[in-house]
PDB file of N, CA and C in Angstrom:
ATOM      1  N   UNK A   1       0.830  -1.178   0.000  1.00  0.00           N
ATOM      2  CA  UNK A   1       0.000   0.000   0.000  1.00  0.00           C
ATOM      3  C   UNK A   1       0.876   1.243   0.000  1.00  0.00           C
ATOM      4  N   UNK A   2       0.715   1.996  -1.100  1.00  0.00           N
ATOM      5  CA  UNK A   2       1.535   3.351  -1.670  1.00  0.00           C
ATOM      6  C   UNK A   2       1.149   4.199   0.443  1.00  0.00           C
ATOM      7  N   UNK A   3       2.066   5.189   0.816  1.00  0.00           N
ATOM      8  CA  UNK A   3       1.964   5.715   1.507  1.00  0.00           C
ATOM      9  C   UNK A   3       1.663   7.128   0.985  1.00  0.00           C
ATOM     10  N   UNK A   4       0.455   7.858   1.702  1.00  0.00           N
ATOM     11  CA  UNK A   4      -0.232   8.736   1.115  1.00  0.00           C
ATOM     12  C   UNK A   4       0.538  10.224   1.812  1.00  0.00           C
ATOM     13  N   UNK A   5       0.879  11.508   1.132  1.00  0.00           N
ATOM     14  CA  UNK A   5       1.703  12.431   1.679  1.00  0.00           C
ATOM     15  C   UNK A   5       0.622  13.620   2.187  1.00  0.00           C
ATOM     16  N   UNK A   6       0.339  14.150   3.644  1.00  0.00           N
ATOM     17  CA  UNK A   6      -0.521  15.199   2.935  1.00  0.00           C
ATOM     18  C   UNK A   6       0.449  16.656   2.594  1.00  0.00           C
ATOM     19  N   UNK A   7      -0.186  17.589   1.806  1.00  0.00           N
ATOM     20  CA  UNK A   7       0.191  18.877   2.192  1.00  0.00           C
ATOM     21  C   UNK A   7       0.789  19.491   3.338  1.00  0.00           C
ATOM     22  N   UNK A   8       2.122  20.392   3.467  1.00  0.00           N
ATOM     23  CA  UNK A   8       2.658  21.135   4.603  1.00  0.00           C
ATOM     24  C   UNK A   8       1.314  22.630   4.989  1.00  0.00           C
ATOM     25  N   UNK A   9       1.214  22.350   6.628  1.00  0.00           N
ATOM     26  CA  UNK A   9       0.373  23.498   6.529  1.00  0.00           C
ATOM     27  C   UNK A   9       1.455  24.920   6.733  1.00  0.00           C
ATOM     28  N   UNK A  10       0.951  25.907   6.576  1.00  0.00           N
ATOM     29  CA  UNK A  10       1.605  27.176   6.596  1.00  0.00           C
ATOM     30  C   UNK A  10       2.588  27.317   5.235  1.00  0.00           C
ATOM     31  N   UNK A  11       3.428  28.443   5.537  1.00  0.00           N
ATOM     32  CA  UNK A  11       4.223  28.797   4.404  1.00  0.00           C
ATOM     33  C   UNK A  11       5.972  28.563   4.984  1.00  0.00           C
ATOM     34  N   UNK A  12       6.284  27.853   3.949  1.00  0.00           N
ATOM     35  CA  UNK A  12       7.932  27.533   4.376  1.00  0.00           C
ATOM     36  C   UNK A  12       8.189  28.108   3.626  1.00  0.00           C
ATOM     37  N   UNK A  13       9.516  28.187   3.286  1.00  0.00           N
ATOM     38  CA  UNK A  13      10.602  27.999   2.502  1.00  0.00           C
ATOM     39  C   UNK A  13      10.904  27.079   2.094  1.00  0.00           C
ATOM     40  N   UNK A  14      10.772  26.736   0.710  1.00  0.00           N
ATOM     41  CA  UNK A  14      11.007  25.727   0.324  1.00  0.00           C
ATOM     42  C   UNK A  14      12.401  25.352  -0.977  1.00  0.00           C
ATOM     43  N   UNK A  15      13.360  24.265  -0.456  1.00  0.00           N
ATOM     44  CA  UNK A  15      14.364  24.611  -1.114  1.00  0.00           C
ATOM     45  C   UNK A  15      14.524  22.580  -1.928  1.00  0.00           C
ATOM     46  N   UNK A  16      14.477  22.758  -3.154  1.00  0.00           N
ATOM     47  CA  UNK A  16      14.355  21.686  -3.622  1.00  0.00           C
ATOM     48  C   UNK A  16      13.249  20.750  -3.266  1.00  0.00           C
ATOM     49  N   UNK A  17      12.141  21.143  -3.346  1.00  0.00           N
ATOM     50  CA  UNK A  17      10.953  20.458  -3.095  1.00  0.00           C
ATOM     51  C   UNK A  17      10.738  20.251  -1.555  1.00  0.00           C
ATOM     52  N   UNK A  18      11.686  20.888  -0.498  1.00  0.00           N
ATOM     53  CA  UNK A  18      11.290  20.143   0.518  1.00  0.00           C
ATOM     54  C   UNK A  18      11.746  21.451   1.504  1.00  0.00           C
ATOM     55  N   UNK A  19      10.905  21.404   2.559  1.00  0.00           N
ATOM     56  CA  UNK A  19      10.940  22.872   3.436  1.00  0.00           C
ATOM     57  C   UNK A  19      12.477  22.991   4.242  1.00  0.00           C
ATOM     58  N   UNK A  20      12.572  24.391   4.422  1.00  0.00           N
ATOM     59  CA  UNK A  20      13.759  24.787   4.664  1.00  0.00           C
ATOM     60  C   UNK A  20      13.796  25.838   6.042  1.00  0.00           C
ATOM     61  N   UNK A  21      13.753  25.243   7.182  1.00  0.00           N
ATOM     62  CA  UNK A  21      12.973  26.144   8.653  1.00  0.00           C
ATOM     63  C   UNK A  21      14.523  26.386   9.293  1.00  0.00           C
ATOM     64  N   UNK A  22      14.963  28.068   9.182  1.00  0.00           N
ATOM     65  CA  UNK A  22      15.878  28.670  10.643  1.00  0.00           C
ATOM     66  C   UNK A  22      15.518  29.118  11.874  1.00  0.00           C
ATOM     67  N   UNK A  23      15.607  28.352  12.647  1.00  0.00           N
ATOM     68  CA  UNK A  23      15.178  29.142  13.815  1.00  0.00           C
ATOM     69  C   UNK A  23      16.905  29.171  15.336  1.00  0.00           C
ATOM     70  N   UNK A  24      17.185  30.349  14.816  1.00  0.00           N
ATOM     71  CA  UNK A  24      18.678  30.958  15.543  1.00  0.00           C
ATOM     72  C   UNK A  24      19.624  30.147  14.523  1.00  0.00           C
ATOM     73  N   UNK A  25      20.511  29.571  15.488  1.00  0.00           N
ATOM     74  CA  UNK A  25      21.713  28.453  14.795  1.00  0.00           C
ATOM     75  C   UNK A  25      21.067  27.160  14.505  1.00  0.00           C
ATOM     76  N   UNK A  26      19.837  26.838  14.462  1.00  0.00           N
ATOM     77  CA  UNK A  26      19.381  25.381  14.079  1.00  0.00           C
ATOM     78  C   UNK A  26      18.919  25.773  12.801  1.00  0.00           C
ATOM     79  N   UNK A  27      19.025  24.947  11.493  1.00  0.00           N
ATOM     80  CA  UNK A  27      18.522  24.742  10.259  1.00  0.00           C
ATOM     81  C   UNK A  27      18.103  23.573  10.165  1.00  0.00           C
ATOM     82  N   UNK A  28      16.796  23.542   9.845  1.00  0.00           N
ATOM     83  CA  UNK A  28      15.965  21.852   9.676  1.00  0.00           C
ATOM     84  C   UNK A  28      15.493  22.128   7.964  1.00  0.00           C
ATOM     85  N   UNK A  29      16.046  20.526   7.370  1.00  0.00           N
ATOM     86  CA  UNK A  29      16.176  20.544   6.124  1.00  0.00           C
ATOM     87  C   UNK A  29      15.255  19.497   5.760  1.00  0.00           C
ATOM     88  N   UNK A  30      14.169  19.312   5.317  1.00  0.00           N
ATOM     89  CA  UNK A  30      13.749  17.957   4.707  1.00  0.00           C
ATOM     90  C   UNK A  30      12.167  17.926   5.161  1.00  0.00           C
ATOM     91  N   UNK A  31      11.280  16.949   4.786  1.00  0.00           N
ATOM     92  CA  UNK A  31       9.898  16.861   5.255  1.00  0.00           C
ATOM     93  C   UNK A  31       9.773  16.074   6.297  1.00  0.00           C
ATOM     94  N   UNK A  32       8.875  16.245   7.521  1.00  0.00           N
ATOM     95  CA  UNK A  32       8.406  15.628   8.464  1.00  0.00           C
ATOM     96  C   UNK A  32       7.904  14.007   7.967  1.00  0.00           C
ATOM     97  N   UNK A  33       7.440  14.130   7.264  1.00  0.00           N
ATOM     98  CA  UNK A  33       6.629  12.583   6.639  1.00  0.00           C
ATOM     99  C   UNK A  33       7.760  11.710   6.283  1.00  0.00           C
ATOM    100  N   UNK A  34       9.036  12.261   5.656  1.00  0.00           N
ATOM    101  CA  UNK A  34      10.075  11.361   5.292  1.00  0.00           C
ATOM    102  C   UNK A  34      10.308  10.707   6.763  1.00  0.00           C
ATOM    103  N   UNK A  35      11.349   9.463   6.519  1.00  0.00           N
ATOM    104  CA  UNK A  35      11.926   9.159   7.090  1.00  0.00           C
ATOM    105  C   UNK A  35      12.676   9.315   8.211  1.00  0.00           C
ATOM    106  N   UNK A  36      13.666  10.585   7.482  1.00  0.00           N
ATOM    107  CA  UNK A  36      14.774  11.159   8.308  1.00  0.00           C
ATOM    108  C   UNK A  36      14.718  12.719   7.428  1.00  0.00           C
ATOM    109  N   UNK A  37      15.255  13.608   8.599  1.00  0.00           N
ATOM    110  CA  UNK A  37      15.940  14.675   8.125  1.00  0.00           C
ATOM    111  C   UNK A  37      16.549  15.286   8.292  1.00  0.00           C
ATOM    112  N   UNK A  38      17.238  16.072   7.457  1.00  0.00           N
ATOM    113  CA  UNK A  38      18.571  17.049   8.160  1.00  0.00           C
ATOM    114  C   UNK A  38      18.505  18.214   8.990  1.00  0.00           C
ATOM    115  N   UNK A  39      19.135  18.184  10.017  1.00  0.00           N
ATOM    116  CA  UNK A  39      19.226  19.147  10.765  1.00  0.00           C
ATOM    117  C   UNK A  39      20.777  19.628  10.770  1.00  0.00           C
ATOM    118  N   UNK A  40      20.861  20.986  10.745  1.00  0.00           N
ATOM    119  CA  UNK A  40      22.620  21.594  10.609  1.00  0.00           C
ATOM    120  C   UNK A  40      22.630  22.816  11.842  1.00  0.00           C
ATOM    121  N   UNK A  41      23.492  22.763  12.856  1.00  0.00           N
ATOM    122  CA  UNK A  41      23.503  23.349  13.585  1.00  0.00           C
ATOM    123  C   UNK A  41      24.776  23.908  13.968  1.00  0.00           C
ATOM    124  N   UNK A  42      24.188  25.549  13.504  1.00  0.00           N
ATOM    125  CA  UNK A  42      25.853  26.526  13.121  1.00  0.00           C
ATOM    126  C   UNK A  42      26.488  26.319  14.450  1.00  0.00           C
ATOM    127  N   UNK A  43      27.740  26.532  14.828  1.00  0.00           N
ATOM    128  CA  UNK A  43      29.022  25.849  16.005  1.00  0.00           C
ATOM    129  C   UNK A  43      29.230  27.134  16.713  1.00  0.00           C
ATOM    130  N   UNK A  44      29.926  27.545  14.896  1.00  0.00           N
ATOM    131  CA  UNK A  44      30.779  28.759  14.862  1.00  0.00           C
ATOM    132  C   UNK A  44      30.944  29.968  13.998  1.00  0.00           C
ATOM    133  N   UNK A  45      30.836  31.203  13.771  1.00  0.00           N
ATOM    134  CA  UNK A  45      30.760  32.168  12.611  1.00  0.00           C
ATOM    135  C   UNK A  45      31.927  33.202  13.059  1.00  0.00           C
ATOM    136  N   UNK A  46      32.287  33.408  11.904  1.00  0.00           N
ATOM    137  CA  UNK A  46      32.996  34.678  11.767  1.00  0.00           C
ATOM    138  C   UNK A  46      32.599  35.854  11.024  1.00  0.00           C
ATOM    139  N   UNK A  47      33.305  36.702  11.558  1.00  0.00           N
ATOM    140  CA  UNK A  47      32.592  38.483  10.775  1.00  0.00           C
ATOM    141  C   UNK A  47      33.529  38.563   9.541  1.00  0.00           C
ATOM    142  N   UNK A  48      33.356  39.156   8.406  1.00  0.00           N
ATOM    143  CA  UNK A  48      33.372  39.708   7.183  1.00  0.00           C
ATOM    144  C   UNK A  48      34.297  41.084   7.849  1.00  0.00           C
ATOM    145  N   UNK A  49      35.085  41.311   6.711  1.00  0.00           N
ATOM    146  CA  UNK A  49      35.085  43.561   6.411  1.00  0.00           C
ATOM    147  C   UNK A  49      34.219  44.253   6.573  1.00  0.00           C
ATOM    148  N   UNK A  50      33.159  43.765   6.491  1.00  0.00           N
ATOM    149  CA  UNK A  50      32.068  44.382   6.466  1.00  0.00           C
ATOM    150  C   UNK A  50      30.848  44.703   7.588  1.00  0.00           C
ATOM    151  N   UNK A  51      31.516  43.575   8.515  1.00  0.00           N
ATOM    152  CA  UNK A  51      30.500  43.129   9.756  1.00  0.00           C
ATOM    153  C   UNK A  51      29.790  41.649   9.897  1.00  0.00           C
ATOM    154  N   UNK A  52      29.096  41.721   8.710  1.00  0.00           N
ATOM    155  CA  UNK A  52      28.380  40.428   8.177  1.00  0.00           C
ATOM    156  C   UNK A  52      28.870  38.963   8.782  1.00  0.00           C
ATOM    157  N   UNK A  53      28.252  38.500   9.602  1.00  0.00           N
ATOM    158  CA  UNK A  53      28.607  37.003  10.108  1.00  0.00           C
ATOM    159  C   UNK A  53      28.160  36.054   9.057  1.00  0.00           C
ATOM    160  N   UNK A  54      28.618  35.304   9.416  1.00  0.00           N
ATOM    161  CA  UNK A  54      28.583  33.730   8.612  1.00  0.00           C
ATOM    162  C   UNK A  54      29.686  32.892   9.321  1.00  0.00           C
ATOM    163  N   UNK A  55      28.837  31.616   8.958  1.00  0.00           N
ATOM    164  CA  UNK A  55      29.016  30.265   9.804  1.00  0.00           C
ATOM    165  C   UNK A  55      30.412  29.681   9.208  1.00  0.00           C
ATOM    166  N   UNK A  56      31.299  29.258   9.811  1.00  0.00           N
ATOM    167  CA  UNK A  56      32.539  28.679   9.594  1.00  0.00           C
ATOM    168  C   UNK A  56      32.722  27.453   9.997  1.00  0.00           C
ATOM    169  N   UNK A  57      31.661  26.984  11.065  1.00  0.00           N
ATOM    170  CA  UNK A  57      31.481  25.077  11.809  1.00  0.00           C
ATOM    171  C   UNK A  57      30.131  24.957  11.529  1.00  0.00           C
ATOM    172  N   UNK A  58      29.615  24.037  11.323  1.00  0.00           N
ATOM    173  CA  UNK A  58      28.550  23.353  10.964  1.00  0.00           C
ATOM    174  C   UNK A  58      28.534  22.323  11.530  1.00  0.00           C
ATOM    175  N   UNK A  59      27.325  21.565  12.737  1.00  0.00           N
ATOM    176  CA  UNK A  59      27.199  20.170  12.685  1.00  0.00           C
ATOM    177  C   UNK A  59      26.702  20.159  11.689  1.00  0.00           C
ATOM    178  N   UNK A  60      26.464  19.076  10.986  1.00  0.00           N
ATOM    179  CA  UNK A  60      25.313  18.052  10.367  1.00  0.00           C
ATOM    180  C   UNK A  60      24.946  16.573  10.910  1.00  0.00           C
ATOM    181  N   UNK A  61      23.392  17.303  11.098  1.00  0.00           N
ATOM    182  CA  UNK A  61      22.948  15.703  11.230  1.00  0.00           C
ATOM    183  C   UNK A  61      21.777  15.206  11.123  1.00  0.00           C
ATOM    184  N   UNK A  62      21.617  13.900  10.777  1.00  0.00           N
ATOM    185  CA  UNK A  62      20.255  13.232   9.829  1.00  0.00           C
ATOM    186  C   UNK A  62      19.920  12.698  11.165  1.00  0.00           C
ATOM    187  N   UNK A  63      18.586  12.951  11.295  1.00  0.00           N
ATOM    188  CA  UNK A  63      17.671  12.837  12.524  1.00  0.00           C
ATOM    189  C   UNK A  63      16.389  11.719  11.719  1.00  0.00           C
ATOM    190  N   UNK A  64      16.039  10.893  12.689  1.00  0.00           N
ATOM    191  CA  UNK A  64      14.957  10.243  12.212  1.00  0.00           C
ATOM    192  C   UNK A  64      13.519  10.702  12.856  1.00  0.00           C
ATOM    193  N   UNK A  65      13.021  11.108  11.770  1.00  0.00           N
ATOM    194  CA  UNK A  65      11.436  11.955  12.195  1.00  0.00           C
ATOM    195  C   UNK A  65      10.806  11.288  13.494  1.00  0.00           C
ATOM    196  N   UNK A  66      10.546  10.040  13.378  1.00  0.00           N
ATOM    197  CA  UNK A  66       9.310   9.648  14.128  1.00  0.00           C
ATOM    198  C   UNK A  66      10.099   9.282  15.919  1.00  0.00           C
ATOM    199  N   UNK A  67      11.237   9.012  16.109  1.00  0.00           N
ATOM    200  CA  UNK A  67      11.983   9.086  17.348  1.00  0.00           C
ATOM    201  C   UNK A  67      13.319  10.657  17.374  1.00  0.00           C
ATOM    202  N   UNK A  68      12.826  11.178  16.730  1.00  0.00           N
ATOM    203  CA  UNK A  68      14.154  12.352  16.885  1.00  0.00           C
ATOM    204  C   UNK A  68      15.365  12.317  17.110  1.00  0.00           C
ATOM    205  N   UNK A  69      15.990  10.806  17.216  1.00  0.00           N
ATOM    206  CA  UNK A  69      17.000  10.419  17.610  1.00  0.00           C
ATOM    207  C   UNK A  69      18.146  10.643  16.380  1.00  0.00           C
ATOM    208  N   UNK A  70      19.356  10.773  16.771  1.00  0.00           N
ATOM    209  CA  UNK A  70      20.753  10.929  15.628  1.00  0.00           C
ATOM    210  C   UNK A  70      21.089   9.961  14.895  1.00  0.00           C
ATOM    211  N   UNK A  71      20.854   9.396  13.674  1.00  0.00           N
ATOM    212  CA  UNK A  71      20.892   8.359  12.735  1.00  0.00           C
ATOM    213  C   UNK A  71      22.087   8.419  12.267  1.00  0.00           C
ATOM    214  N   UNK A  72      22.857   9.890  12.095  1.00  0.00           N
ATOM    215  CA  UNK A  72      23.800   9.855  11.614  1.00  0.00           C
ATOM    216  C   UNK A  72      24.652  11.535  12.140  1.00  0.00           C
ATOM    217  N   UNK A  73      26.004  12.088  12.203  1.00  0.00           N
ATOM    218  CA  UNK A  73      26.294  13.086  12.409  1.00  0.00           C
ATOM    219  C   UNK A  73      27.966  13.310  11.554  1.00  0.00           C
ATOM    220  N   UNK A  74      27.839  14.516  11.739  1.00  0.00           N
ATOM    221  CA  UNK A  74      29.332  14.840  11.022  1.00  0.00           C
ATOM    222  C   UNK A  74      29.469  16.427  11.457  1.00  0.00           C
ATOM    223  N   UNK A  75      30.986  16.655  11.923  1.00  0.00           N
ATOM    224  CA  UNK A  75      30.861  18.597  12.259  1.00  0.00           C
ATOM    225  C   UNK A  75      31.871  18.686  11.309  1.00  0.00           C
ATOM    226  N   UNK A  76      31.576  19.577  10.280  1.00  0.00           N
ATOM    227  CA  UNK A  76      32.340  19.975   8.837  1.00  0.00           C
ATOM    228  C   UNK A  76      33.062  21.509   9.455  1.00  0.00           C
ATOM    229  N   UNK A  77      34.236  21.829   8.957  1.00  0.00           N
ATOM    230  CA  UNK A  77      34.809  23.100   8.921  1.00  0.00           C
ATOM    231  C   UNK A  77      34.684  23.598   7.603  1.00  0.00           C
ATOM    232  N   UNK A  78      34.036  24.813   7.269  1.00  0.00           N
ATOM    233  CA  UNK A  78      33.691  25.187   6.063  1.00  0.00           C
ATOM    234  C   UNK A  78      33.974  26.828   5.944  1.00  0.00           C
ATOM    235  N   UNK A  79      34.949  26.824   5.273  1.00  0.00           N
ATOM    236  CA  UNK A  79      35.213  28.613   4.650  1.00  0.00           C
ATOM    237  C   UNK A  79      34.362  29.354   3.990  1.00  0.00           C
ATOM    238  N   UNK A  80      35.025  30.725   4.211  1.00  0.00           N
ATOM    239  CA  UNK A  80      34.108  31.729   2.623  1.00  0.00           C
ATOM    240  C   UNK A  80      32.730  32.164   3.489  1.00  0.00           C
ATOM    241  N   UNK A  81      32.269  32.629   2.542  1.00  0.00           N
ATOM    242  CA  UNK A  81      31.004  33.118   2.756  1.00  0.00           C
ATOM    243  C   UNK A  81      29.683  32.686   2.016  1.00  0.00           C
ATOM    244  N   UNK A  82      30.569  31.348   1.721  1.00  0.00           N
ATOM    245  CA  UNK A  82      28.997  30.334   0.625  1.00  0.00           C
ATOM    246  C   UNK A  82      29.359  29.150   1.383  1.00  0.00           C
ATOM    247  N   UNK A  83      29.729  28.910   3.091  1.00  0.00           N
ATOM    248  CA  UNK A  83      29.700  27.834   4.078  1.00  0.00           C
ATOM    249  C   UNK A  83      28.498  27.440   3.911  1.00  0.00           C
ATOM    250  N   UNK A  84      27.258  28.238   4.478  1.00  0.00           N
ATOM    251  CA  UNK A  84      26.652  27.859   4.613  1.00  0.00           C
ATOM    252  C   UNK A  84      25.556  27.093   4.098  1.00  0.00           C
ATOM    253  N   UNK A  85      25.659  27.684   1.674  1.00  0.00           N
ATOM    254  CA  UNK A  85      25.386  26.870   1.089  1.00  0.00           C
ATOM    255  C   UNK A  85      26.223  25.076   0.766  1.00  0.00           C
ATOM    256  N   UNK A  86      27.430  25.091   1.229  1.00  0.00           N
ATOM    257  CA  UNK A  86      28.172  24.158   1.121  1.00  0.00           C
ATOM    258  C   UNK A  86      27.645  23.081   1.711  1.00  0.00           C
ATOM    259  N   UNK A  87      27.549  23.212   3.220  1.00  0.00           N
ATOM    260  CA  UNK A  87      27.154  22.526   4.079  1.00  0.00           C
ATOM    261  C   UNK A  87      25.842  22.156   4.061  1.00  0.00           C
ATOM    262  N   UNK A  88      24.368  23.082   3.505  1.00  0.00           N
ATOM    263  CA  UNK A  88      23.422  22.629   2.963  1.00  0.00           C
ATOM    264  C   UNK A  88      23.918  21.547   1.863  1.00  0.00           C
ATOM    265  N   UNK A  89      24.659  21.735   0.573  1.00  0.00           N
ATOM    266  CA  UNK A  89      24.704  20.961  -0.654  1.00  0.00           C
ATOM    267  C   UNK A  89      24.789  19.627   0.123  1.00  0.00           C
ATOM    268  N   UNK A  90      26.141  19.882   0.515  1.00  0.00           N
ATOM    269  CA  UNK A  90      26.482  18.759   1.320  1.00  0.00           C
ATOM    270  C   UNK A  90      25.425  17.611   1.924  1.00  0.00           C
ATOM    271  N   UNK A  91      25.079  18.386   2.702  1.00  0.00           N
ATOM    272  CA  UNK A  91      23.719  17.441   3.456  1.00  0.00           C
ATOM    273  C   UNK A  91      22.659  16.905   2.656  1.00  0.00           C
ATOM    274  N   UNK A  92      21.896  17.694   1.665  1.00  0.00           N
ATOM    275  CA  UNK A  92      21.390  17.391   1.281  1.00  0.00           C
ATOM    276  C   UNK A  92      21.429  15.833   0.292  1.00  0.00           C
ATOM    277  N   UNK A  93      22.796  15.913  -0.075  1.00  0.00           N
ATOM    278  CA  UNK A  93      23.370  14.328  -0.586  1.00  0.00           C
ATOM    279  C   UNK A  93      23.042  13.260  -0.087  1.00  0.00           C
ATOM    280  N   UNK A  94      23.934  13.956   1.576  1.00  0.00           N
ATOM    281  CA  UNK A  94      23.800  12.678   2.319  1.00  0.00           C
ATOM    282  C   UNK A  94      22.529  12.542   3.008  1.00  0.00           C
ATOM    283  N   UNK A  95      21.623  12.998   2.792  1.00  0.00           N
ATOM    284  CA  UNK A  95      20.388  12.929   3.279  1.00  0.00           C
ATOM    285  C   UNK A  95      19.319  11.954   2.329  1.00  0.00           C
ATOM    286  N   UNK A  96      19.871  12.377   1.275  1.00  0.00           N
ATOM    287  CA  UNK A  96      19.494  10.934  -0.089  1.00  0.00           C
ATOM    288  C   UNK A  96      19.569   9.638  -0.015  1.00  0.00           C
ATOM    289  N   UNK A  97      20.760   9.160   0.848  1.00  0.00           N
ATOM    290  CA  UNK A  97      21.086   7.887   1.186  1.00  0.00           C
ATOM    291  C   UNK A  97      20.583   7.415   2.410  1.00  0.00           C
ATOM    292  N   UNK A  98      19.872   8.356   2.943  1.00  0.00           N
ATOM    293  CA  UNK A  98      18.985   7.590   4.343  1.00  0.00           C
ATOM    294  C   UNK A  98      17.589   7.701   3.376  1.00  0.00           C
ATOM    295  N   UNK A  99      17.152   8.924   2.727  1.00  0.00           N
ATOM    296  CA  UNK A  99      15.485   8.972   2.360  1.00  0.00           C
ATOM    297  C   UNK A  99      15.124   8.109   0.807  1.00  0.00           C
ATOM    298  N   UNK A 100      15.981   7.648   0.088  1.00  0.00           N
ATOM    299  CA  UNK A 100      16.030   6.667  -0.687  1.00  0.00           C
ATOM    300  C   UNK A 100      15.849   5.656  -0.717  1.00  0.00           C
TER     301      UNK A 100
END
């Protein structure tokens, strides 16, 4: 029996078909109904010339929806000021090989 998905209520952000929620240093990546999903939780940031923070440590880690428990983890060191897309790309990969 096909498992039936419903609709997300409210308005996310949605980044590759699947919602994208910041709330402070926690980023939750993926749908509730899946399996598992990613959660990335900034460590560490540094300031820019400019002022501008951005994240330089990243945990990552694939959480399983229905017990919240850590299925999997990794803390990445990530440069620049496109860390924080990195570490999304990143995850999102390995988040394929648990929701696959």
């Amino acid at each position: 029996m096909e498992e039936v998905k419903a609709p997300l209520d409210g308005k996310y952000l949605m980044y590759k078909g699947k919602p994208l929620v910041r709330s402070g240093n926690l980023i939750t990546y993926g749908d509730m109904i899946d399996k598992c999903y990613l959660s990335m939780t900034i460590l560490q940031t540094e300031k820019d010339e400019n002022g501008a923070e951005y994240p330089v440590t990243i945990l990552l880690q694939i959480l399983d929806t229905k017990t919240q428990q850590i299925v999997d983890q990794k803390q990445k060191f990530f440069t620049g000021k496109d860390s924080l897309y990195s570490a999304l790309d990143l995850g999102i990969v390995w988040l394929s090989r648990y929701t696959s």
